[in-house]
Each structure stands twice: as C-alpha cells, then as structure tokens.
C-alpha atoms as a PDB file:
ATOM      1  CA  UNK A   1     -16.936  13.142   7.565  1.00  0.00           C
ATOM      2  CA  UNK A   2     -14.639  11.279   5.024  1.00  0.00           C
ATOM      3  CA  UNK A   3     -15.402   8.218   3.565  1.00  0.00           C
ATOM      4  CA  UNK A   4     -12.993   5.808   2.088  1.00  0.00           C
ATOM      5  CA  UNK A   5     -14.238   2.492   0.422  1.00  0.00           C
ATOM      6  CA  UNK A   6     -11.245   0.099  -0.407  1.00  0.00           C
ATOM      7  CA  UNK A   7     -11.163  -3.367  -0.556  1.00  0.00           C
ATOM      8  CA  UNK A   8      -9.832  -6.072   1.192  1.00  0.00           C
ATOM      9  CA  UNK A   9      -6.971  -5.403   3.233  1.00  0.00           C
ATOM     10  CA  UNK A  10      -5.051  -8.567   2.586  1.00  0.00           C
ATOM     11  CA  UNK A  11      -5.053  -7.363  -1.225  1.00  0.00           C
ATOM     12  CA  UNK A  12      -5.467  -3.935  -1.441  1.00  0.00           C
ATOM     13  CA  UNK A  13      -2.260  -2.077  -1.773  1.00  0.00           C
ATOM     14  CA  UNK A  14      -3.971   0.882  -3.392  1.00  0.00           C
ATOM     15  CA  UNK A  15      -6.536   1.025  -0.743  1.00  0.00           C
ATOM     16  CA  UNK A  16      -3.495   1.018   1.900  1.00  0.00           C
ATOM     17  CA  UNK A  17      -2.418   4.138   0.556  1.00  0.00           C
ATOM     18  CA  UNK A  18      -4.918   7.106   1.550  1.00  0.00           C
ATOM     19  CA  UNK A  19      -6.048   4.750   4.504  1.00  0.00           C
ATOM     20  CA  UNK A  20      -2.804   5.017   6.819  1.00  0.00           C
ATOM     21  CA  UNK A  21      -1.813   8.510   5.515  1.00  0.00           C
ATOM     22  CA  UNK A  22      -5.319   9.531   6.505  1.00  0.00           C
ATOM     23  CA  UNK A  23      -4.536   6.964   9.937  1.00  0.00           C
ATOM     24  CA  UNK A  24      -0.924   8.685  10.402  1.00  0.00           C
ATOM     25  CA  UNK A  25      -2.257  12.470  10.287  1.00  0.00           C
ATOM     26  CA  UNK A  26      -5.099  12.017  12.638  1.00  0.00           C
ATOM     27  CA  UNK A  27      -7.960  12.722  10.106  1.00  0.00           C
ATOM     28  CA  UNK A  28     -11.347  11.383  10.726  1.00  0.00           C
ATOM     29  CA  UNK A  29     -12.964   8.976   8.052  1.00  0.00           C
ATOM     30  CA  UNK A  30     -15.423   6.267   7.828  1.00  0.00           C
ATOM     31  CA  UNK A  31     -14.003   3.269   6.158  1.00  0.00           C
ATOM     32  CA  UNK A  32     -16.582   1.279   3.999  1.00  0.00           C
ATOM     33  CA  UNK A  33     -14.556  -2.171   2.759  1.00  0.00           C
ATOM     34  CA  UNK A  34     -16.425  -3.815  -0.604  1.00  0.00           C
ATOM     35  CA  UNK A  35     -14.595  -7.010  -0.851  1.00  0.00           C
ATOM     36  CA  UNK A  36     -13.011  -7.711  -4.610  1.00  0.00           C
ATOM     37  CA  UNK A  37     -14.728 -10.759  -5.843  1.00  0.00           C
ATOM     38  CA  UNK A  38     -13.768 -13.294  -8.690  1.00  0.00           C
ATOM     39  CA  UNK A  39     -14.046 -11.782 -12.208  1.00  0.00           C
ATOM     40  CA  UNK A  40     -15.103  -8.227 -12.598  1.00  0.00           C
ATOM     41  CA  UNK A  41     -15.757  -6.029  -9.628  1.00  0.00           C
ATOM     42  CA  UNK A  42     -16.838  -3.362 -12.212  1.00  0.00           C
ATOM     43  CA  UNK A  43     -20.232  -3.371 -10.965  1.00  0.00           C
ATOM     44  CA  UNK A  44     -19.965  -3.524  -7.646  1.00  0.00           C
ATOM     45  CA  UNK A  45     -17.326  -0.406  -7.376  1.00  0.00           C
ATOM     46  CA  UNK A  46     -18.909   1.651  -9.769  1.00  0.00           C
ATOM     47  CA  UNK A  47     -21.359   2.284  -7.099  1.00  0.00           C
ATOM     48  CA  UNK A  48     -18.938   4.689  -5.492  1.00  0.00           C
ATOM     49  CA  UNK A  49     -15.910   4.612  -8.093  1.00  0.00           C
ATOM     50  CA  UNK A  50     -16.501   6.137 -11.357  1.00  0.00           C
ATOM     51  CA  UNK A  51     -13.773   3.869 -12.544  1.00  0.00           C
ATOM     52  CA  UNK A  52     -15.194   1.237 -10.957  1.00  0.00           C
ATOM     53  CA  UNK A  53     -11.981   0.414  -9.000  1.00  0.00           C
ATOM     54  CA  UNK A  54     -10.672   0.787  -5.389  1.00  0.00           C
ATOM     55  CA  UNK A  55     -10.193   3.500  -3.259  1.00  0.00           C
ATOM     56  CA  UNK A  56     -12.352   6.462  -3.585  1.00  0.00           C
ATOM     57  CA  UNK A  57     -13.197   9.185  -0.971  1.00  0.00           C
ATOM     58  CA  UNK A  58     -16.360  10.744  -0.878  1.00  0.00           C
ATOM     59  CA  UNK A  59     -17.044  14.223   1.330  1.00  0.00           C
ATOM     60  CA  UNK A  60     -20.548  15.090   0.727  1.00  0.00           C
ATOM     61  CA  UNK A  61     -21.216  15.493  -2.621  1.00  0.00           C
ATOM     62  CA  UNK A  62     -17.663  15.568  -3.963  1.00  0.00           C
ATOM     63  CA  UNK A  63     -16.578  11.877  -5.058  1.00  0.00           C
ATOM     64  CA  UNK A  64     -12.862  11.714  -5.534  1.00  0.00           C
ATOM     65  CA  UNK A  65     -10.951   8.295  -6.815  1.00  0.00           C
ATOM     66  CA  UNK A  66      -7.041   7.284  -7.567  1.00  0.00           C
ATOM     67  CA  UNK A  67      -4.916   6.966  -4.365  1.00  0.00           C
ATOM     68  CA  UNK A  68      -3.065   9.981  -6.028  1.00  0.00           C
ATOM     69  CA  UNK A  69      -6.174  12.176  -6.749  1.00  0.00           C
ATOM     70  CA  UNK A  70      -7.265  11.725  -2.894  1.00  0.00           C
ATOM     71  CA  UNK A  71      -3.661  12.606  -1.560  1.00  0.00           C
ATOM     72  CA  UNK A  72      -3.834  16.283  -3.472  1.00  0.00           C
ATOM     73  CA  UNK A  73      -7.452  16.349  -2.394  1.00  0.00           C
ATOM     74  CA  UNK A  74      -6.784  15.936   1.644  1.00  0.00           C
ATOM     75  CA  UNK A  75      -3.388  17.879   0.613  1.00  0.00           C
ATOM     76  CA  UNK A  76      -5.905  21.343   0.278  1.00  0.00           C
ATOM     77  CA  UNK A  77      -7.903  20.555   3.104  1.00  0.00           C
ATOM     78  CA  UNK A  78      -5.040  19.394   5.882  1.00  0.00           C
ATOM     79  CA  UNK A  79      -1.631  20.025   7.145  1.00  0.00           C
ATOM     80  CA  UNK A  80       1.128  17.610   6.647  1.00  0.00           C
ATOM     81  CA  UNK A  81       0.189  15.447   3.986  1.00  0.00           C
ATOM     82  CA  UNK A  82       3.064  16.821   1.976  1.00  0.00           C
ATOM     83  CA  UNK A  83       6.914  18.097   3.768  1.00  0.00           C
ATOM     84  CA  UNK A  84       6.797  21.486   4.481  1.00  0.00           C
ATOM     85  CA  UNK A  85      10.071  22.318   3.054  1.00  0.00           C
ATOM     86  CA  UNK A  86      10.331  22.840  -0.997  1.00  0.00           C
ATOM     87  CA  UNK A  87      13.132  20.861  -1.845  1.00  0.00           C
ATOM     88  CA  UNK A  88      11.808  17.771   0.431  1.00  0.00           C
ATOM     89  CA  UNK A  89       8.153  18.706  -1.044  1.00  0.00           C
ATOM     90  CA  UNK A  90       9.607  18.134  -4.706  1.00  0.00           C
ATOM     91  CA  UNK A  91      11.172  15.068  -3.860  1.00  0.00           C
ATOM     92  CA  UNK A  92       8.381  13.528  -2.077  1.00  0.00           C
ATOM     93  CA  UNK A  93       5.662  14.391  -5.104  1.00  0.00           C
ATOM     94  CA  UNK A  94       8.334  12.920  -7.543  1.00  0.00           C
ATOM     95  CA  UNK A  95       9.173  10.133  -5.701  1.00  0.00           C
ATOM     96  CA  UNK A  96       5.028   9.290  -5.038  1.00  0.00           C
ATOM     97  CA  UNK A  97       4.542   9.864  -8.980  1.00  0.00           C
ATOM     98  CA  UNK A  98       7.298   7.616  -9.453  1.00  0.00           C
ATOM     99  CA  UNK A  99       5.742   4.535  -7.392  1.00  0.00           C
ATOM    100  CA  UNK A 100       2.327   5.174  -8.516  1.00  0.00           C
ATOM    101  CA  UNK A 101       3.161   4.814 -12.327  1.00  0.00           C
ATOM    102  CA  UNK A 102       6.073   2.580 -12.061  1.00  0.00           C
ATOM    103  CA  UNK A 103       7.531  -0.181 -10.631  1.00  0.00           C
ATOM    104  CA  UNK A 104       5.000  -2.675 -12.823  1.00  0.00           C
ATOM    105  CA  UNK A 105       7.329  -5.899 -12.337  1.00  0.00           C
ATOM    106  CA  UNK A 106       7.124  -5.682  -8.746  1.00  0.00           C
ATOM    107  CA  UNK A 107       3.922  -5.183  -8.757  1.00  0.00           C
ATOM    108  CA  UNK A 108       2.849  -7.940 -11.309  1.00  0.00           C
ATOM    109  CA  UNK A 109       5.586 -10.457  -9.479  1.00  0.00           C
ATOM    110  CA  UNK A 110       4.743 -10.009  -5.960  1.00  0.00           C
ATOM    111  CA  UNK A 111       1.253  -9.128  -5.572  1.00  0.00           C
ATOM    112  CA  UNK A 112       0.116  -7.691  -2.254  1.00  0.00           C
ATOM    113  CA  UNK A 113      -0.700 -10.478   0.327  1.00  0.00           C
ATOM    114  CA  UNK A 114      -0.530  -9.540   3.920  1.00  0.00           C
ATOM    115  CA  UNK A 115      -1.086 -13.031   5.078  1.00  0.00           C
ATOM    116  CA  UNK A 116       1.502 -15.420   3.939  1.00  0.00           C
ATOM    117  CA  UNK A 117       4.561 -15.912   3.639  1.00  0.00           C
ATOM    118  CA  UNK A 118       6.247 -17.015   0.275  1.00  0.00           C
ATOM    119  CA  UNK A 119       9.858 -18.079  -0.729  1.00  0.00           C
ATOM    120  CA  UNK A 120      10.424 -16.070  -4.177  1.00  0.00           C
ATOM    121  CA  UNK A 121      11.650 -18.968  -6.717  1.00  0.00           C
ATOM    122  CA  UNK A 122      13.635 -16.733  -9.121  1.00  0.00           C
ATOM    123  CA  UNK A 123      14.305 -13.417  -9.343  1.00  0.00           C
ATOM    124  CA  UNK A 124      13.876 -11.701 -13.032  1.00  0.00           C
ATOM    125  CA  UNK A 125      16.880  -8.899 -13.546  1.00  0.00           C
ATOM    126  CA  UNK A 126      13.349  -6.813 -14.598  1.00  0.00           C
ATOM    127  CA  UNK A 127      11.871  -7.738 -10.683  1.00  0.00           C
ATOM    128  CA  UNK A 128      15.468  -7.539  -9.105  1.00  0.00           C
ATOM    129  CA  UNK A 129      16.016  -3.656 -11.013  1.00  0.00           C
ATOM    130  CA  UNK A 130      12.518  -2.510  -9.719  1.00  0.00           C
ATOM    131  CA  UNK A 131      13.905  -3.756  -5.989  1.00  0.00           C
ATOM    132  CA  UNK A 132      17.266  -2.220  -6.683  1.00  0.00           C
ATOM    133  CA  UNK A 133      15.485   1.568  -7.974  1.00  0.00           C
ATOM    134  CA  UNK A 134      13.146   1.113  -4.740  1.00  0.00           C
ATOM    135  CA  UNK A 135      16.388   0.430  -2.261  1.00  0.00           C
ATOM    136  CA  UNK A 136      17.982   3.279  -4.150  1.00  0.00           C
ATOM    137  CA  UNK A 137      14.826   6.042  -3.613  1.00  0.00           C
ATOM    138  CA  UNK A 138      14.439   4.954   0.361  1.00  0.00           C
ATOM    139  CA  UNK A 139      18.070   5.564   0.493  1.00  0.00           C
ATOM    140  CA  UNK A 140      18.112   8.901  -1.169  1.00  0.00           C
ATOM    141  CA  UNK A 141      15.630  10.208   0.722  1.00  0.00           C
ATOM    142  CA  UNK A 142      16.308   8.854   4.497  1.00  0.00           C
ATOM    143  CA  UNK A 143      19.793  10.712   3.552  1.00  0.00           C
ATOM    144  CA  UNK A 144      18.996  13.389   2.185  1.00  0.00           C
ATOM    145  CA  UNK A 145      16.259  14.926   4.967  1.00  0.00           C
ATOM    146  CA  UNK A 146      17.542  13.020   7.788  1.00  0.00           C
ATOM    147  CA  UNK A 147      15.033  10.522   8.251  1.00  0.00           C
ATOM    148  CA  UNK A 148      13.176   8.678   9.486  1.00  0.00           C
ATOM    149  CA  UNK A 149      10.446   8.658   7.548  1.00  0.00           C
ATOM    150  CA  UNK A 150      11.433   9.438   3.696  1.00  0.00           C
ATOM    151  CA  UNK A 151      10.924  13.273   3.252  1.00  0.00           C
ATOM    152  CA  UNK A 152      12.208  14.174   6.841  1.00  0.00           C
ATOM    153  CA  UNK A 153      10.903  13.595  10.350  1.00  0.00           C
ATOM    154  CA  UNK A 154       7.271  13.290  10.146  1.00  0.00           C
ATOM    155  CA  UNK A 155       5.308  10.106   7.997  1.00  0.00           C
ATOM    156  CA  UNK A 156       3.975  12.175   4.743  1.00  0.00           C
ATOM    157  CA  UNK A 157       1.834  11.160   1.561  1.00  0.00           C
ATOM    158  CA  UNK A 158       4.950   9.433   0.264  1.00  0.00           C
ATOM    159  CA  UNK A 159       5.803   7.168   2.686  1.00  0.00           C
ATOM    160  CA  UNK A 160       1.692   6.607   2.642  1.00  0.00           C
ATOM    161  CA  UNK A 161       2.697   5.191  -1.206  1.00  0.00           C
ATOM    162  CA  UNK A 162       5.602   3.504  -0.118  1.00  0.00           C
ATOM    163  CA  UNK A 163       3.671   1.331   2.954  1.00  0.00           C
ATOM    164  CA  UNK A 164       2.468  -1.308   0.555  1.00  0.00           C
ATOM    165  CA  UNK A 165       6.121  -1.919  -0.538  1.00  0.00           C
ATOM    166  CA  UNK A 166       6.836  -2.857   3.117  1.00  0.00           C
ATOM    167  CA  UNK A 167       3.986  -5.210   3.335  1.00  0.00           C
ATOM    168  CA  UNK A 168       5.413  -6.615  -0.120  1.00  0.00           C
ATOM    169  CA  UNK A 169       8.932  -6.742   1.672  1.00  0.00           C
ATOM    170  CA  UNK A 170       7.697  -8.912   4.417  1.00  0.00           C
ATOM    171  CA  UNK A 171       5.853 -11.306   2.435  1.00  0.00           C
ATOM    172  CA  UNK A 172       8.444 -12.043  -0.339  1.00  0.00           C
ATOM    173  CA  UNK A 173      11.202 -11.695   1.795  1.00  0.00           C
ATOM    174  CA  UNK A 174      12.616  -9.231  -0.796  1.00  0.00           C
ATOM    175  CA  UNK A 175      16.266  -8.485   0.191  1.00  0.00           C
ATOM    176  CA  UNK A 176      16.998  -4.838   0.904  1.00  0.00           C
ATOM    177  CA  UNK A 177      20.015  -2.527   1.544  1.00  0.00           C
ATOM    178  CA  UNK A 178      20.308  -2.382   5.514  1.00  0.00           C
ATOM    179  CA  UNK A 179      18.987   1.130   5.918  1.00  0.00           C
ATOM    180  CA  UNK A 180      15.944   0.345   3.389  1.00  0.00           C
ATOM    181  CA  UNK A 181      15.229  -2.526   5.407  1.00  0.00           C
ATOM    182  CA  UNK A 182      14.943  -0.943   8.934  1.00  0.00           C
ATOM    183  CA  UNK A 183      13.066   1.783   7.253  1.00  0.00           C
ATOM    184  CA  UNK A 184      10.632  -0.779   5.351  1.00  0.00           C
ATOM    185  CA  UNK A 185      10.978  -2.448   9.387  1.00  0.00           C
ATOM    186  CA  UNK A 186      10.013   1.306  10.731  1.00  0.00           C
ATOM    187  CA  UNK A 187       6.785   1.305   8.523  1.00  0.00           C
ATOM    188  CA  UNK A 188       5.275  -2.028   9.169  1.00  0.00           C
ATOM    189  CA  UNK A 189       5.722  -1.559  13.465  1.00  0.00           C
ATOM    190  CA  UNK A 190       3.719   1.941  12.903  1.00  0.00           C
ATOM    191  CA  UNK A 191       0.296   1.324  15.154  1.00  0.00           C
ATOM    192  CA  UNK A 192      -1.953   2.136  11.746  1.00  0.00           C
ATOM    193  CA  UNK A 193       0.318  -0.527   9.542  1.00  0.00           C
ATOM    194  CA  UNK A 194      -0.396  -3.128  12.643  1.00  0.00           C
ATOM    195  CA  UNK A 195      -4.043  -2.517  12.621  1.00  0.00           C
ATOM    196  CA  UNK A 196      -4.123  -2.843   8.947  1.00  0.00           C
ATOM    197  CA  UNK A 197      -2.309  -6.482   9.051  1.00  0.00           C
ATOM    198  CA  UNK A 198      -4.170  -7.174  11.987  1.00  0.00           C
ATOM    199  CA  UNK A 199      -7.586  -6.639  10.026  1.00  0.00           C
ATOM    200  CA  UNK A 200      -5.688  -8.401   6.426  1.00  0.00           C
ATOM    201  CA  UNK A 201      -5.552 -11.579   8.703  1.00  0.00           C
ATOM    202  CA  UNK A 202      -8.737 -11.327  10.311  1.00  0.00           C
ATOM    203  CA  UNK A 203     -10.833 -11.691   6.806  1.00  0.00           C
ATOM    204  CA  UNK A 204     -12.874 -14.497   5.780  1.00  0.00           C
ATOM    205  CA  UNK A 205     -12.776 -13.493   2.076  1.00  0.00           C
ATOM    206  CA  UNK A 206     -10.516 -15.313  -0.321  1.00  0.00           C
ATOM    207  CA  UNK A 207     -10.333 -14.206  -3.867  1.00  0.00           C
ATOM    208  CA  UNK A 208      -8.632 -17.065  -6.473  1.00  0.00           C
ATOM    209  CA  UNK A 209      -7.288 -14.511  -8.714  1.00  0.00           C
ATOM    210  CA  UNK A 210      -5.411 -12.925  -5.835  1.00  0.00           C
ATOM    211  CA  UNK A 211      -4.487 -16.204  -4.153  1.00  0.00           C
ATOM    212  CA  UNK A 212      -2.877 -17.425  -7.533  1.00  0.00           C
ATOM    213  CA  UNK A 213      -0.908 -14.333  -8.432  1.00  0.00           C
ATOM    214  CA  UNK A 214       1.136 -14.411  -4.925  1.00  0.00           C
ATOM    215  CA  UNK A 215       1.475 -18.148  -4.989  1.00  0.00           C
ATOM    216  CA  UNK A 216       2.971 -18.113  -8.448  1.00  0.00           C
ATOM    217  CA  UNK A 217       5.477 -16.488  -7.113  1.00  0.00           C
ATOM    218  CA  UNK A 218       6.956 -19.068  -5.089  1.00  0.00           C
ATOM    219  CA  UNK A 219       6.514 -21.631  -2.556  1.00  0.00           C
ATOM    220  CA  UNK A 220       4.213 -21.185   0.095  1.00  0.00           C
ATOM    221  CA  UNK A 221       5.519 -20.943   3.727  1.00  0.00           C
ATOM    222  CA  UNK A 222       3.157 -19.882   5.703  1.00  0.00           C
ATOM    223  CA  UNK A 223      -0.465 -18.799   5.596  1.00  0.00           C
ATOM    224  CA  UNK A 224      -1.331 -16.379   8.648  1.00  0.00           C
ATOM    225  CA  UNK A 225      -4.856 -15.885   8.238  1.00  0.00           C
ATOM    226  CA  UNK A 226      -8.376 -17.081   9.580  1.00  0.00           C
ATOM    227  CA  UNK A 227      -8.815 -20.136   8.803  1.00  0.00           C
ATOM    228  CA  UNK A 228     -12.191 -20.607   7.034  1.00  0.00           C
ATOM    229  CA  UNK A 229     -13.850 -23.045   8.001  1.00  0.00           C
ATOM    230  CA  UNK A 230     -15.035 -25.786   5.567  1.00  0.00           C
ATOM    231  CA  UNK A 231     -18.723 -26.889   5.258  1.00  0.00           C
ATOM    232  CA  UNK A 232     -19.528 -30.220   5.503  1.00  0.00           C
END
C-alpha cells in the first residue's frame, strides 16, 4: 500500500494535494503526518523526502516527492487521475502546471490556514491579479467541459491542485466571480475536503512561523481550532 507523509493539515496546502485526489479516486494509502516545527524541518523530512519537504509517497521501494511528481506517478498506475478526453487532458495538465509554479503572491499573502478566519486589510493589484487569473482559469474550464468539477464531470488531479485555493477562499474571504465561488463552494462540501478541515481543526500543533504569515494578513476573526490548553 501507498504511503503519503504530509504535514499538518491546518498548513499544508501541498500535502492537500495528492491526499484528496488520492481520497476522491478511491485509492488506498496510509497517511503518516510529521508535523512542521519552528525553524528547519530539513531533518526531520529528509527521513522520507529527499528534499526534505512535504508530501512524498512511498510504494515499496520507490520514494516519489513534489505534489506534481506523485500525480504523474498514481497517473500510470490508476484511472482517472487525469480527463479522459485530449483537449480537457491538455487543459487540465496546463492549468495544474500553472498553479503549481505560479500564483506566488497568493501564496506568500494568504498562507494556508484552515482554522481561522481573517479579514484581508489591503489588497496588492499583484494579490488581487493572482485572484483575478485564478477566477479567470475556474471559469474557463467549468465552461468549457461543462462542469462541475474543472476538466468535466468527474474531480481530476487538477481540481486536486486547485482544493487548497478553496480552503484559501474561505479563510481570506477572497471575493470571487459567482460561478468560481460555488465551484470553490462545490470543493470544500466534498466528504474528503470535510474530513481534511475536520482533522486541520482537530490539531494540537501550532507552528509561529505559520501562525504569523496568515495573521499578517489581516485581522483575526475567528480561530476554529482546539483550543490548547495552557499549563499552569
């Protein structure tokens, strides 16, 4: 069988990624979760992750890391994880490519947080043009194959790189187009993407760099999670 480390679900959005597509498409794996802790997790990943960062899959002998090197790896092996039909195949690969390389505003601005809430204090024209190209791409592609997931009826590999823009959606309150918003709405009431929040809120772990990033963003509305307990 599979296994997957990742990190902390509150944090992880790479982790999120082969984790629910391997969730969506019914494929067994055993999850092993190494928490990210302050500083350098370099030595603590590379004990599964030549790169010494999160996710990697390992089946037997055969370690593979990056979210995007584990999609075309379970792409050989299953059914599914890409659209069956060329032109929707092409799109989805380019559009996946597309979110793994890009979008680095968005991704420095509004960190992933599952847990809280946060009120967005400005919005950069660089952070509001990453939005805008992310809007435009769900668009395109609900359109364009008919929906509802991106590259046609079934959930593929890139709505699996998409997912963590929904969580990102719900915690900034990041304003979408109305058909990017029910499809950002579709992803987050999917039974895997509930388990996954569900589990983000259950941890006890808190990491400061993490914390900081998502509440530099904003104001702080609302904190969902445990609540850990203070020792006296």
């Amino acid at each position: 069988m599979y296994q997957l480390y990742i990190a902390n679900k509150n944090y992880s959005s790479w982790s999120l990624r082969p984790w629910v597509l391997l969730r969506e498409l019914g494929i067994g794996f055993k999850e092993q979760i190494v928490p990210f802790s302050e500083g350098s997790n370099w030595d603590a990943f590379r004990g599964f992750s030549p790169t010494g960062k999160v996710p990697a899959l390992t089946d037997g002998d055969i370690t593979v890391w990056d979210s995007l090197g584990i999609v075309e790896y379970l792409a050989e092996r299953h059914d599914g994880v890409w659209p069956g039909n060329p032109q929707a195949r092409a799109w989805a690969r380019c559009a996946a490519a597309e979110m793994h390389s890009g979008f680095g505003v968005l991704r420095e601005r509004c960190t992933m947080n599952c847990g809280i809430r946060v009120q967005l204090e400005e919005m950069p024209a660089a952070l509001k043009q990453d939005i805008d190209r992310i809007d435009e791409l769900w668009q395109q592609g609900l359109e364009r194959f008919g929906g509802p997931f991106l590259a046609g009826a079934r959930f593929t590999a890139v709505d699996a790189f998409f997912a963590p823009v929904a969580f990102r959606a719900q915690t900034y309150g990041l304003k979408l187009s109305t058909a990017a918003q029910e499809y950002a709405t579709r992803l987050l009431n999917l039974a895997s993407m509930q388990q996954w929040h569900a589990d983000a809120l259950a941890e006890s772990w808190r990491e400061p760099g993490h914390e900081a990033e998502a509440k530099a963003a904003g104001i702080l509305l609302q904190d969902l999670r445990t609540t850990i307990a203070v020792k006296k």
